[in-house]
N, C-alpha and C. Protein backbone atom coordinates (compact mmCIF):
# COMPACT_ATOMS: atom_id res chain seq x y z
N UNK A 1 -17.31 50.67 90.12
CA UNK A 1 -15.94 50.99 89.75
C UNK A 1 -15.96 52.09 88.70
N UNK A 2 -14.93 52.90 88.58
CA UNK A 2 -15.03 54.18 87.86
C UNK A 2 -14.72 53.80 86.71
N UNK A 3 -14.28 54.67 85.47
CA UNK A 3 -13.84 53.91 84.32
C UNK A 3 -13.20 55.45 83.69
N UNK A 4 -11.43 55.20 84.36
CA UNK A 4 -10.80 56.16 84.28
C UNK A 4 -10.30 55.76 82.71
N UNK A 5 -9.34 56.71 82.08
CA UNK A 5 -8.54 56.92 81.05
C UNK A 5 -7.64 55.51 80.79
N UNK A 6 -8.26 55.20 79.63
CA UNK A 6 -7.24 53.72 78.58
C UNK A 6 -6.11 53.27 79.41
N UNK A 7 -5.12 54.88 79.57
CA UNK A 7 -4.08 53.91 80.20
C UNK A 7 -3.48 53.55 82.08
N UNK A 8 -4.93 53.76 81.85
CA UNK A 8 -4.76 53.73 83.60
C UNK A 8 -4.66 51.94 84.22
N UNK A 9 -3.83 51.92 85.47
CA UNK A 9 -4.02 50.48 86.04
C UNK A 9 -5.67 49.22 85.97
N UNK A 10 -6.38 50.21 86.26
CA UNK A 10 -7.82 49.85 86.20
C UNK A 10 -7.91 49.50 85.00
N UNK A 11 -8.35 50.16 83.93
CA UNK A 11 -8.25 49.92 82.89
C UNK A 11 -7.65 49.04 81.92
N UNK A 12 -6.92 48.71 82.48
CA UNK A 12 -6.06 47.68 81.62
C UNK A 12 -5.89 45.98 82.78
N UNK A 13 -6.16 45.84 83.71
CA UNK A 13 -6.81 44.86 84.17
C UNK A 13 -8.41 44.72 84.00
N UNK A 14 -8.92 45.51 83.46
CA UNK A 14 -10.52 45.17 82.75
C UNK A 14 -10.12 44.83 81.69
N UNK A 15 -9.28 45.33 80.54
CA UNK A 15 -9.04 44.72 79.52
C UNK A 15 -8.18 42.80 79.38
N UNK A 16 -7.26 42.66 80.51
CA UNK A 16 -6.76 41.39 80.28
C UNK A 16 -7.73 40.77 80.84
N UNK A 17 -8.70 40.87 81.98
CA UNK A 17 -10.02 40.05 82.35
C UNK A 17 -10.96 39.65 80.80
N UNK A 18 -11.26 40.82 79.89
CA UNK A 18 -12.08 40.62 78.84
C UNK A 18 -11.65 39.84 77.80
N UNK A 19 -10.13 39.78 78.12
CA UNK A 19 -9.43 39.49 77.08
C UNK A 19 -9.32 37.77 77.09
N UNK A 20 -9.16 37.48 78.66
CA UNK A 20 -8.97 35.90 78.65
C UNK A 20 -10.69 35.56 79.27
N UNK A 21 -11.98 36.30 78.57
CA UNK A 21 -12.60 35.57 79.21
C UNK A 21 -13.38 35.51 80.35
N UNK A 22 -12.44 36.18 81.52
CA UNK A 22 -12.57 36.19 83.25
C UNK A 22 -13.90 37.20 83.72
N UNK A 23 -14.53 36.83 84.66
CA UNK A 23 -15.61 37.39 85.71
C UNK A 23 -14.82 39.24 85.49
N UNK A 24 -16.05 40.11 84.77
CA UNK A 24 -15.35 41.69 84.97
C UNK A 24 -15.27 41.93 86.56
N UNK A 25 -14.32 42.89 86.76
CA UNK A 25 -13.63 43.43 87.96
C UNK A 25 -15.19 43.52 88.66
N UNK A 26 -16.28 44.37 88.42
CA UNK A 26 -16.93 44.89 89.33
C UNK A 26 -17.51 43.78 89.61
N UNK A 27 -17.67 42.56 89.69
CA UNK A 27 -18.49 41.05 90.18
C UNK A 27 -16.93 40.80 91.30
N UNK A 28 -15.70 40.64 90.69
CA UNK A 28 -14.97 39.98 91.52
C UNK A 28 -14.43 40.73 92.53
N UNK A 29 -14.91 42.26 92.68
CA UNK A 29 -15.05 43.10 94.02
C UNK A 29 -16.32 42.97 94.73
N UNK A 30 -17.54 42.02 94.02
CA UNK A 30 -18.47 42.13 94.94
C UNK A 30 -18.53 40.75 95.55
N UNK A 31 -17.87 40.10 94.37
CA UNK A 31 -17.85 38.80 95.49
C UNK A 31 -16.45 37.83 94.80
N UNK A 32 -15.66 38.26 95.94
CA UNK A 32 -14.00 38.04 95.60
C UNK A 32 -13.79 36.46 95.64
N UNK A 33 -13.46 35.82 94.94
CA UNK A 33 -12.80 34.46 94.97
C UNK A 33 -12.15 34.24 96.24
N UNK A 34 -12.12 32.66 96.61
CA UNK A 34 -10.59 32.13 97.23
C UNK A 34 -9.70 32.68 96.54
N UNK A 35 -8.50 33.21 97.36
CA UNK A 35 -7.15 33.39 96.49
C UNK A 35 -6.35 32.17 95.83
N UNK A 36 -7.05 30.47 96.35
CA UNK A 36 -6.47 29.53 95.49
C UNK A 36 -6.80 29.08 94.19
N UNK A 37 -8.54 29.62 94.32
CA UNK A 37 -9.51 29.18 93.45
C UNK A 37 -9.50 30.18 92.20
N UNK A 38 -9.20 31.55 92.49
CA UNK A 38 -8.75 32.57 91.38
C UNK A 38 -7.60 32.46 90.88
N UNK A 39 -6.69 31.93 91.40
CA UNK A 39 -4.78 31.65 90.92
C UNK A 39 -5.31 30.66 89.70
N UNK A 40 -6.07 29.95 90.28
CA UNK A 40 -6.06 28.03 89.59
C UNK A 40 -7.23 28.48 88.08
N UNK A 41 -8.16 29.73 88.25
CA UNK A 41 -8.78 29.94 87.62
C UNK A 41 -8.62 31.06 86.34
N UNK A 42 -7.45 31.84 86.65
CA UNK A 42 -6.54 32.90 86.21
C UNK A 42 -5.54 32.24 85.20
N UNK A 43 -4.93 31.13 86.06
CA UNK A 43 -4.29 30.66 85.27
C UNK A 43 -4.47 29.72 84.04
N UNK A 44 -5.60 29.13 84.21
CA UNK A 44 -6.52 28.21 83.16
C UNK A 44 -6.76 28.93 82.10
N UNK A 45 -7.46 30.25 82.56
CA UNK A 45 -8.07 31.16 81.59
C UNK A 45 -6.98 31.46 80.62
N UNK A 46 -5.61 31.78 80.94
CA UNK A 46 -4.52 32.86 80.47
C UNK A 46 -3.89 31.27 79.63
N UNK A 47 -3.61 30.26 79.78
CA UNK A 47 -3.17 29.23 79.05
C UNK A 47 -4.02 29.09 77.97
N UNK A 48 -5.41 29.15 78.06
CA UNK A 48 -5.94 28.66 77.23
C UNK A 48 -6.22 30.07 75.95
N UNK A 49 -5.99 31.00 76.57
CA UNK A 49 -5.56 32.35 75.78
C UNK A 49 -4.77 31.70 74.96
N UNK A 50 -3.85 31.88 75.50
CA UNK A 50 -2.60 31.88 74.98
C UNK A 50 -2.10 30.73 73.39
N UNK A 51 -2.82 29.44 74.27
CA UNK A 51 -2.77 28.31 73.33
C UNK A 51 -3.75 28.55 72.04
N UNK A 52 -4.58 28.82 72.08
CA UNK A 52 -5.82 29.37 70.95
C UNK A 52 -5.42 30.58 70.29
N UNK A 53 -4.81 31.28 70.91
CA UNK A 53 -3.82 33.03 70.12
C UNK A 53 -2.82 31.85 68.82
N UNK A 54 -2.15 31.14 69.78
CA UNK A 54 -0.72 30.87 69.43
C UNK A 54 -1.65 29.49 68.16
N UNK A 55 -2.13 28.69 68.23
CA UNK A 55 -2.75 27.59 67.27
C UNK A 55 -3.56 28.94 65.91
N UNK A 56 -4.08 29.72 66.16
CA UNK A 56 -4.19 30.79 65.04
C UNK A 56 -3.39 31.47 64.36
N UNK A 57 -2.70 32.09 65.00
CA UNK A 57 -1.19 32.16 64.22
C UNK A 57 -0.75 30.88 63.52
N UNK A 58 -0.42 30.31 63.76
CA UNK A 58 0.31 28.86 63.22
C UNK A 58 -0.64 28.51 61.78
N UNK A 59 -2.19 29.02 61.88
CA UNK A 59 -2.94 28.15 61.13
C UNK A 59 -2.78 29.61 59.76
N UNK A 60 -2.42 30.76 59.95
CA UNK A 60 -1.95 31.61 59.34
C UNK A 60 -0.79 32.17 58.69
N UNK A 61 -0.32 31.84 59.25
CA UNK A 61 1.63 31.88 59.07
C UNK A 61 2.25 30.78 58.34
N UNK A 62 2.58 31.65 57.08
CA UNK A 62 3.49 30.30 56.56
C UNK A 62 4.60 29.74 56.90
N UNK A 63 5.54 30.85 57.60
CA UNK A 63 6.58 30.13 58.55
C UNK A 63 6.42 29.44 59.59
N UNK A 64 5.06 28.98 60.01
CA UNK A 64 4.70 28.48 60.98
C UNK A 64 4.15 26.89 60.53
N UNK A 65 4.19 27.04 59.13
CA UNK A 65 3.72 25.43 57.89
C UNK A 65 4.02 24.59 58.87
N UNK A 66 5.19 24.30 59.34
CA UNK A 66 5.20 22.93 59.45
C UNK A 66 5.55 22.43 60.97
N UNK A 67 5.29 23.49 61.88
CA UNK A 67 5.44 23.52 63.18
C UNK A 67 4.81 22.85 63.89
N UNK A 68 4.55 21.52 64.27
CA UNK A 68 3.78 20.77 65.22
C UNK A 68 3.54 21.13 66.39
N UNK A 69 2.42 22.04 66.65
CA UNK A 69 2.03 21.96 67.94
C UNK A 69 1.49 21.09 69.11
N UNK A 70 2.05 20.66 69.86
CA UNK A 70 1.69 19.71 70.48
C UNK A 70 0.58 20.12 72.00
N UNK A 71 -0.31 19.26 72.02
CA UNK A 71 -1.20 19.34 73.13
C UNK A 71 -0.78 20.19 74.65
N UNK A 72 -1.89 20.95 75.01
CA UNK A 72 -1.26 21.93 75.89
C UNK A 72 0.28 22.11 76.14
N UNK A 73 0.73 23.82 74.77
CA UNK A 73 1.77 24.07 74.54
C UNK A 73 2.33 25.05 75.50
N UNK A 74 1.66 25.39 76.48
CA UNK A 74 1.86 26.71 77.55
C UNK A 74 2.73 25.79 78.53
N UNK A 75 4.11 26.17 78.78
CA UNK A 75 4.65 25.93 79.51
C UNK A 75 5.72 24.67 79.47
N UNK A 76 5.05 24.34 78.27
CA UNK A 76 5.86 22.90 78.16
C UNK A 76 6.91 22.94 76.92
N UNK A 77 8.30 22.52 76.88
CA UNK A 77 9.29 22.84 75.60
C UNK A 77 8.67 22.08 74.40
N UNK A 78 8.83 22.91 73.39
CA UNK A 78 8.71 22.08 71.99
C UNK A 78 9.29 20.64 71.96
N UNK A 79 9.11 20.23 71.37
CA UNK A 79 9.51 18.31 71.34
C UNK A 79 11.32 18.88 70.77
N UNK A 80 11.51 19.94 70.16
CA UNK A 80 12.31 20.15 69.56
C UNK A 80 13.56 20.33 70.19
N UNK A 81 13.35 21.25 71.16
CA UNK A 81 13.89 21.20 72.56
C UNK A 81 13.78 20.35 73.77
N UNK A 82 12.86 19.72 73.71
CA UNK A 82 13.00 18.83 74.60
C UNK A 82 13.77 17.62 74.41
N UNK A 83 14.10 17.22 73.26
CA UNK A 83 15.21 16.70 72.88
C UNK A 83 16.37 16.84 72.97
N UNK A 84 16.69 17.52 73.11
CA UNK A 84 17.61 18.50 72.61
C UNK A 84 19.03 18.33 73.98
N UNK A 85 20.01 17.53 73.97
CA UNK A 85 20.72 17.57 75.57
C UNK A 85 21.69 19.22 75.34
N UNK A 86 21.65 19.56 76.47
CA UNK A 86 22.31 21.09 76.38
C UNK A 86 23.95 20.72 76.20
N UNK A 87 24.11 20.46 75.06
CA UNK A 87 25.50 20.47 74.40
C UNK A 87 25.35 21.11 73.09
N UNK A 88 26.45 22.23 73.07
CA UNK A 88 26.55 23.00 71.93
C UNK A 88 26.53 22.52 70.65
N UNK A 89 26.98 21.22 70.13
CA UNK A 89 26.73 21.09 68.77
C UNK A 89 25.16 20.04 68.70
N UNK A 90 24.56 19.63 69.75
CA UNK A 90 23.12 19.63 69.87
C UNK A 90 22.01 20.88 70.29
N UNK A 91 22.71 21.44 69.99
CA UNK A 91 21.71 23.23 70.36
C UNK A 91 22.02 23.73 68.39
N UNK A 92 22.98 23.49 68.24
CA UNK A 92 23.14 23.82 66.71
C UNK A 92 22.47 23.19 65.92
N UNK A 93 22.34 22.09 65.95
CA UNK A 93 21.41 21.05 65.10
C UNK A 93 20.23 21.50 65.50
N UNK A 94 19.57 21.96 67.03
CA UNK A 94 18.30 21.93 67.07
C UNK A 94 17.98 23.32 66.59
N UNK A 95 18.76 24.53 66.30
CA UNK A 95 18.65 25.62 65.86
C UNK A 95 18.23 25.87 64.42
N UNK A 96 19.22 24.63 63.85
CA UNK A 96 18.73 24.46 62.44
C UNK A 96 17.71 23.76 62.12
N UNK A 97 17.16 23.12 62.60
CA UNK A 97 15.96 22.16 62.22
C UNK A 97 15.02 23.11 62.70
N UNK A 98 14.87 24.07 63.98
CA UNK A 98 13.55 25.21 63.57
C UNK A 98 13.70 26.19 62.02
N UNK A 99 15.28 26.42 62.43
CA UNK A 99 15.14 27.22 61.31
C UNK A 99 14.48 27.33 60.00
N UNK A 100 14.70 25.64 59.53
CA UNK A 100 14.11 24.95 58.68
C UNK A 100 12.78 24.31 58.80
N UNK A 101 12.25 24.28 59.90
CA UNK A 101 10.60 24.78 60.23
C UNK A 101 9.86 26.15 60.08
N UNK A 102 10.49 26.71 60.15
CA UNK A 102 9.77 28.12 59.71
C UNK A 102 10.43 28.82 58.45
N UNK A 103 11.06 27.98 57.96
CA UNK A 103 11.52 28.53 56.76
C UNK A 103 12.19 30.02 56.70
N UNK A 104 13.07 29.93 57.94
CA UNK A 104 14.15 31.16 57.65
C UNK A 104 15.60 30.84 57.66
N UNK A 105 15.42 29.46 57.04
CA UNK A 105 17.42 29.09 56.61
C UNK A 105 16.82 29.34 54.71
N UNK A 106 18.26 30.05 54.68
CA UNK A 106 18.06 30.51 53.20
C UNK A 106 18.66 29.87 52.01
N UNK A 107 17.72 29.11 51.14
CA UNK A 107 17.46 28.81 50.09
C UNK A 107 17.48 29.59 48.78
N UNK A 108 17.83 28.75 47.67
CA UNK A 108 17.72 29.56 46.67
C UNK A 108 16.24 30.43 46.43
N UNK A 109 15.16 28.95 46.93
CA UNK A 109 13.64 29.97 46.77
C UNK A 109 13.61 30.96 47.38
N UNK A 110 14.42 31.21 48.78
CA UNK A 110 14.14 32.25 49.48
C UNK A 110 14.90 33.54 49.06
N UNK A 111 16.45 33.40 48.45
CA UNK A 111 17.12 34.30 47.58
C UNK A 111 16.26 34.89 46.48
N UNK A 112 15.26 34.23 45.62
CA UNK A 112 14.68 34.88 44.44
C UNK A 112 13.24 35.53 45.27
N UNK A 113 12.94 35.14 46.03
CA UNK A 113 11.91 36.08 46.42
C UNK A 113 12.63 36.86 47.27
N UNK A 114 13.35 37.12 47.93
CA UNK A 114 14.10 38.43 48.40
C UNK A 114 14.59 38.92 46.96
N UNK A 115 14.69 38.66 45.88
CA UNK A 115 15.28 39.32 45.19
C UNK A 115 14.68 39.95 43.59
N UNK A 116 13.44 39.24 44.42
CA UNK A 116 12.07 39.86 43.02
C UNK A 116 12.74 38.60 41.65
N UNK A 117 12.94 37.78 42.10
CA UNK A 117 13.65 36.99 40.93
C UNK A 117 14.66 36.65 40.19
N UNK A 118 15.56 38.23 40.55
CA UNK A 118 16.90 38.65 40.06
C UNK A 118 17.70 37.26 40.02
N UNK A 119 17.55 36.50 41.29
CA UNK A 119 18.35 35.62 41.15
C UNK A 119 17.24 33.99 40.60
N UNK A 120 17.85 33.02 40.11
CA UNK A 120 17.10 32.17 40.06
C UNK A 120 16.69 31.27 41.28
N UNK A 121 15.18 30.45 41.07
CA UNK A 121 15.05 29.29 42.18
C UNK A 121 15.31 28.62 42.36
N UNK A 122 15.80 27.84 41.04
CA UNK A 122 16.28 26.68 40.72
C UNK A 122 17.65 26.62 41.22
N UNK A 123 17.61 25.35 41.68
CA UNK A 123 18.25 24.19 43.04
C UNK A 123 19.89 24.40 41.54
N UNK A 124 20.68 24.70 42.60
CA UNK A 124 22.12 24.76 41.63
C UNK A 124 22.75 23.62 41.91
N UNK A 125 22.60 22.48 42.22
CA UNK A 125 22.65 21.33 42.40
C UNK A 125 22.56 20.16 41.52
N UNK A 126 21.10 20.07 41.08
CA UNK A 126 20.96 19.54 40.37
C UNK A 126 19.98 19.74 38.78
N UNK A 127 19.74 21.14 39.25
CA UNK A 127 19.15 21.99 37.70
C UNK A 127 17.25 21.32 37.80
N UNK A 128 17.09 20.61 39.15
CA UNK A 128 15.53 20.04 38.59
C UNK A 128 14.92 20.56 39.87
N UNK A 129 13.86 21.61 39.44
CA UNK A 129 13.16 22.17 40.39
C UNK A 129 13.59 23.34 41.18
N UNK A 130 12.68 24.76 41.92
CA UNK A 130 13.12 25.26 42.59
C UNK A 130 13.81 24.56 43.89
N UNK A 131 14.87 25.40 44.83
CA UNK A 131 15.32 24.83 45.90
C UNK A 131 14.75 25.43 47.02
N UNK A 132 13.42 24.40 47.04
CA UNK A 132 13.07 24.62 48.69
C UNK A 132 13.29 23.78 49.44
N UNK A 133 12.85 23.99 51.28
CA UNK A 133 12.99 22.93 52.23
C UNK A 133 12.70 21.26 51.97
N UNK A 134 11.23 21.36 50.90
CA UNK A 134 11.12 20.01 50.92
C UNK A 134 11.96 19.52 49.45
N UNK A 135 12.23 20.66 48.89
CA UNK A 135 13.24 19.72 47.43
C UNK A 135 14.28 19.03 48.22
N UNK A 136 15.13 20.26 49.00
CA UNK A 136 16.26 19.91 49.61
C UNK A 136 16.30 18.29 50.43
N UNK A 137 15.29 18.31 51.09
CA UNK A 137 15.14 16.91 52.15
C UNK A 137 14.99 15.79 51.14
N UNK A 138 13.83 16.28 50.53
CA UNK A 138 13.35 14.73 50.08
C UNK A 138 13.68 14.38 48.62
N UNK A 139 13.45 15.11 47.42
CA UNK A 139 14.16 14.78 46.55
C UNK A 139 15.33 15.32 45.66
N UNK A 140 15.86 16.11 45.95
CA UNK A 140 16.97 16.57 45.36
C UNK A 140 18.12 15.56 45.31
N UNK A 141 18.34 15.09 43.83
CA UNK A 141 18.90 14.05 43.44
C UNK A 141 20.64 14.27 43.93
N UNK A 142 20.95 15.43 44.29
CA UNK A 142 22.56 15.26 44.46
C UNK A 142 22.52 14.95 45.80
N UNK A 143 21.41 14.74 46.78
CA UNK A 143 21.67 14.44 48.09
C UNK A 143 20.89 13.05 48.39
N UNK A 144 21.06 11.93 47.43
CA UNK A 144 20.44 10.90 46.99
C UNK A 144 21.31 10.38 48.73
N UNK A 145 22.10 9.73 48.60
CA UNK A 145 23.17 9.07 49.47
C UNK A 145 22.91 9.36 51.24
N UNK A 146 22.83 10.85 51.09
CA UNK A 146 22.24 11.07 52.59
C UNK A 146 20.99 10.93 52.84
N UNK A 147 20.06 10.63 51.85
CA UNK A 147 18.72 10.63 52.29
C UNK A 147 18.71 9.07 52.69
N UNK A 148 19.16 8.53 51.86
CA UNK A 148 19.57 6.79 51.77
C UNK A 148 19.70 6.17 53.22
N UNK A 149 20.80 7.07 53.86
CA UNK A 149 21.45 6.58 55.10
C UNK A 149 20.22 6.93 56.43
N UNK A 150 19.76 8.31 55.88
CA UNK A 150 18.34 9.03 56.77
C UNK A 150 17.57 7.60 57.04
N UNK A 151 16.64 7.24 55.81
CA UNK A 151 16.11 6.79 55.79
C UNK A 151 16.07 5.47 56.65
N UNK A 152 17.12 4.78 56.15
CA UNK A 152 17.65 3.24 57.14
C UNK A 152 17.27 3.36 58.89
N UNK A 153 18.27 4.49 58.64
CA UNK A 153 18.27 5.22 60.28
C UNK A 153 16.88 5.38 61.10
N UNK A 154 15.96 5.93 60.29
CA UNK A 154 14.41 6.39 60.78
C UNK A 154 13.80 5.12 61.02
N UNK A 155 13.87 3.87 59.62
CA UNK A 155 13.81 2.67 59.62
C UNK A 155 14.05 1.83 60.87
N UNK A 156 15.04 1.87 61.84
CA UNK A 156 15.26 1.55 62.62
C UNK A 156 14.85 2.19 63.92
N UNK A 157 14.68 3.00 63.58
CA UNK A 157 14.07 4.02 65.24
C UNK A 157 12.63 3.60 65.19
N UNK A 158 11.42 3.77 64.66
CA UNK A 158 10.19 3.59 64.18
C UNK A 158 9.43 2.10 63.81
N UNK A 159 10.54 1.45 63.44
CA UNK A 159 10.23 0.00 63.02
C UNK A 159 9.93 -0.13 61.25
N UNK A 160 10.31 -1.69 61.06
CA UNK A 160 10.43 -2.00 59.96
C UNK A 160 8.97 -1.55 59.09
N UNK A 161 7.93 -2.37 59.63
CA UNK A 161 6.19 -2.41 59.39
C UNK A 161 6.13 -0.79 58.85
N UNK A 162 6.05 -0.51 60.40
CA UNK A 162 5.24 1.42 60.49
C UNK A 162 6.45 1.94 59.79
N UNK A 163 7.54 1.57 59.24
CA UNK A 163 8.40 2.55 57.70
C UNK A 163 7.75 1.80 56.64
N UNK A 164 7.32 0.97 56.21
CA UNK A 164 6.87 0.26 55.05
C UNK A 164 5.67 0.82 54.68
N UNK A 165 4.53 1.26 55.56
CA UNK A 165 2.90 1.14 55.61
C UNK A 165 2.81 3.29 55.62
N UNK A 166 4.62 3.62 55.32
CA UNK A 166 4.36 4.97 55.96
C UNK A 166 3.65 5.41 57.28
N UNK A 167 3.38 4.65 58.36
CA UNK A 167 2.53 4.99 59.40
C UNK A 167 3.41 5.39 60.34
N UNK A 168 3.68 6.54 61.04
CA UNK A 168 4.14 7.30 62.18
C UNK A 168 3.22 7.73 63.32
N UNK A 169 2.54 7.08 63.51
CA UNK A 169 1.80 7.36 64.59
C UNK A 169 2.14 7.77 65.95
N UNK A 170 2.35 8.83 66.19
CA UNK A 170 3.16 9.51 67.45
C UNK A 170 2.71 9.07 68.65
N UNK A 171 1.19 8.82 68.60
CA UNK A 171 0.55 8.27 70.14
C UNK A 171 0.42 6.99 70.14
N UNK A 172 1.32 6.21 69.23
CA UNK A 172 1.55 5.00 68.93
C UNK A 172 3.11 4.87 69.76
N UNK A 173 4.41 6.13 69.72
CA UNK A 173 5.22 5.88 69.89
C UNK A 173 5.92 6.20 71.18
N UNK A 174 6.92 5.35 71.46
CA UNK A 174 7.44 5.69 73.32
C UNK A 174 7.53 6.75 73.56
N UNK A 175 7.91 6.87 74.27
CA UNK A 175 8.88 8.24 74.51
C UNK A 175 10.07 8.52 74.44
N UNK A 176 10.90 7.17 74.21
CA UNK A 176 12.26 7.42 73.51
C UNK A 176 12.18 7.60 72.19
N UNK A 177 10.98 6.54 71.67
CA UNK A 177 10.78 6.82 69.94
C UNK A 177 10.55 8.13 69.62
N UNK A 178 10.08 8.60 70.49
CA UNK A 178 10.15 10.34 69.88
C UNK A 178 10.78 11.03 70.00
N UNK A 179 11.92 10.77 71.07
CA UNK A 179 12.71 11.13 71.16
C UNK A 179 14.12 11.28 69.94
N UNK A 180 14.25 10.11 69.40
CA UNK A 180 15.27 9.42 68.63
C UNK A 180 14.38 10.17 67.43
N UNK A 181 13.31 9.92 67.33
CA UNK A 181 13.08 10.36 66.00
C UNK A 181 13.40 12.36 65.89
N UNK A 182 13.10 13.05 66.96
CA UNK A 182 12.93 14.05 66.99
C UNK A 182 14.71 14.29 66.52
N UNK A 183 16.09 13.51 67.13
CA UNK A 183 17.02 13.63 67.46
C UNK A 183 17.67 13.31 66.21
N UNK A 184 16.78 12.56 65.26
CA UNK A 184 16.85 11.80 63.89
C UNK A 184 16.81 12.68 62.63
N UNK A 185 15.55 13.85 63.21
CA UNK A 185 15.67 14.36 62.34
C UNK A 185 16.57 16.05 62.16
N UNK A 186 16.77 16.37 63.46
CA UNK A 186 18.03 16.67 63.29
C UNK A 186 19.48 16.92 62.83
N UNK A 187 19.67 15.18 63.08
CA UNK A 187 20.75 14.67 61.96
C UNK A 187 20.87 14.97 60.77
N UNK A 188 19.30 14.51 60.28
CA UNK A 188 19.04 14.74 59.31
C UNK A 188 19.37 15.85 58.12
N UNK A 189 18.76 17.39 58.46
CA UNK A 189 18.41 18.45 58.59
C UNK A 189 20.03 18.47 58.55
N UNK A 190 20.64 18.60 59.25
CA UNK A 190 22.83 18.92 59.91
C UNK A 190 23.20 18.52 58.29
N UNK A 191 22.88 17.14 57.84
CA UNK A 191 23.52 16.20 56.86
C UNK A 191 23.49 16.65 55.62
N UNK A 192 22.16 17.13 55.18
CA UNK A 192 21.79 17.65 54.30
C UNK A 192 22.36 19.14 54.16
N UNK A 193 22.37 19.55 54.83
CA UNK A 193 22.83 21.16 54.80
C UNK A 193 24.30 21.13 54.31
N UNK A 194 25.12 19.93 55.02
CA UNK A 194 26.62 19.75 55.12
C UNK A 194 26.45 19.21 53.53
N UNK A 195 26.24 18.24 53.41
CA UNK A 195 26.19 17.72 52.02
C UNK A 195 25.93 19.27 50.54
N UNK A 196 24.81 19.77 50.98
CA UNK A 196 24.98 21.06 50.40
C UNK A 196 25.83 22.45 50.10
N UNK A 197 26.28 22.13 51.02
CA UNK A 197 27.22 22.99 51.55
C UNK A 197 28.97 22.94 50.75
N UNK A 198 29.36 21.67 51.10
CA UNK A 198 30.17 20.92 50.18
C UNK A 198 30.26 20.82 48.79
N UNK A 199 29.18 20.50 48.17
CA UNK A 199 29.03 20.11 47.12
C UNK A 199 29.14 21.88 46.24
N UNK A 200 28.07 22.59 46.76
CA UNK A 200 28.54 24.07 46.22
C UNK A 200 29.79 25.07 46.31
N UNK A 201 30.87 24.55 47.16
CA UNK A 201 31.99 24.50 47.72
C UNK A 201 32.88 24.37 46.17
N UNK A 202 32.64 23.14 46.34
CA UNK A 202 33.17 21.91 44.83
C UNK A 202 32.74 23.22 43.61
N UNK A 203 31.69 22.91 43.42
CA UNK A 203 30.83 23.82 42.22
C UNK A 203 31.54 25.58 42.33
N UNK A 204 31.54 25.70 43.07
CA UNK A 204 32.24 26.93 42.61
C UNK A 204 33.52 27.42 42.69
């Protein structure tokens, strides 16, 4: 095989072969696959690209902190979406709960670092601590009441024990339990925002 100019057709199917891995072109012109056995083998290769690209990123990216990737992610919806029934104010909730996985719903922390500091971090709420994702959820004392009700709620989806012992064991749980929980925390995530939302409403 010749080895024309970078951006030629040739050329750039030698590169996605090298790229996922695959038998170079001049072997699979001398001795060509089944066309079922190369589909099934093409496609293995290019998933498992893909999943190992995409798990490196994640392990690099801080907007990517808290993103659960789940076991062969090629092709299959995030738990996030898969939850998710296609009704508009359940597409909103699930919009915000990535958002708030990758940390691009905006926070006061995220105002002072867009703003070199100009503005402060600290949570205008309750004056204790910057306001990030996890102040906001878990302890930020003016959203005591909704975490309260969270909590009960999760309590009951998960079980009494595995909320007591902290144990969430996902390959422990149904498939509705993950469901409800995924759908839980959602709520969650909606409640808190609303509660925030309100309360700075009030405050100013």
């Amino acid at each position: 095989m010749s080895y024309p100019d970078r951006n030629s057709f040739s050329t750039s199917i030698r590169q996605i072969l090298h790229k996922n891995n695959l038998t170079p072109p001049e072997d699979l012109l001398q001795n060509p696959p089944p066309k079922h056995q190369w589909k099934t083998t093409f496609r293995n290769a290019t998933t498992n690209y893909c999943e190992s690209t995409w798990k490196e990123e994640l392990s690099i990216q801080s907007t990517a902190k808290y993103i659960q990737v789940q076991s062969a992610p090629i092709g299959h919806q995030h738990n996030i979406w898969a939850s998710t029934d296609p009704k508009p104010h359940e597409i909103r909730r699930a919009e915000l709960k990535a958002r708030f996985l990758t940390g691009t719903y905006i926070l006061q922390s995220n105002t002072a670092r867009f703003t070199r500091n100009e503005v402060s971090a600290t949570c205008k709420l309750c004056n204790i601590g910057d306001e990030t994702r996890e102040h906001l959820l878990l302890t930020c004392k003016a959203h005591t009441e909704v975490r309260s009700e969270g909590m009960n709620m999760l309590q009951q989806i998960i079980g009494r024990q595995a909320f007591a012992a902290i144990r969430c064991n996902r390959d422990n749980q149904s498939r509705k339990q993950k469901t409800d929980v995924e759908r839980w925390s959602q709520i969650y995530c909606e409640r808190s925002i609303s509660s925030r939302t309100d309360q700075l409403s009030v405050a100013i």
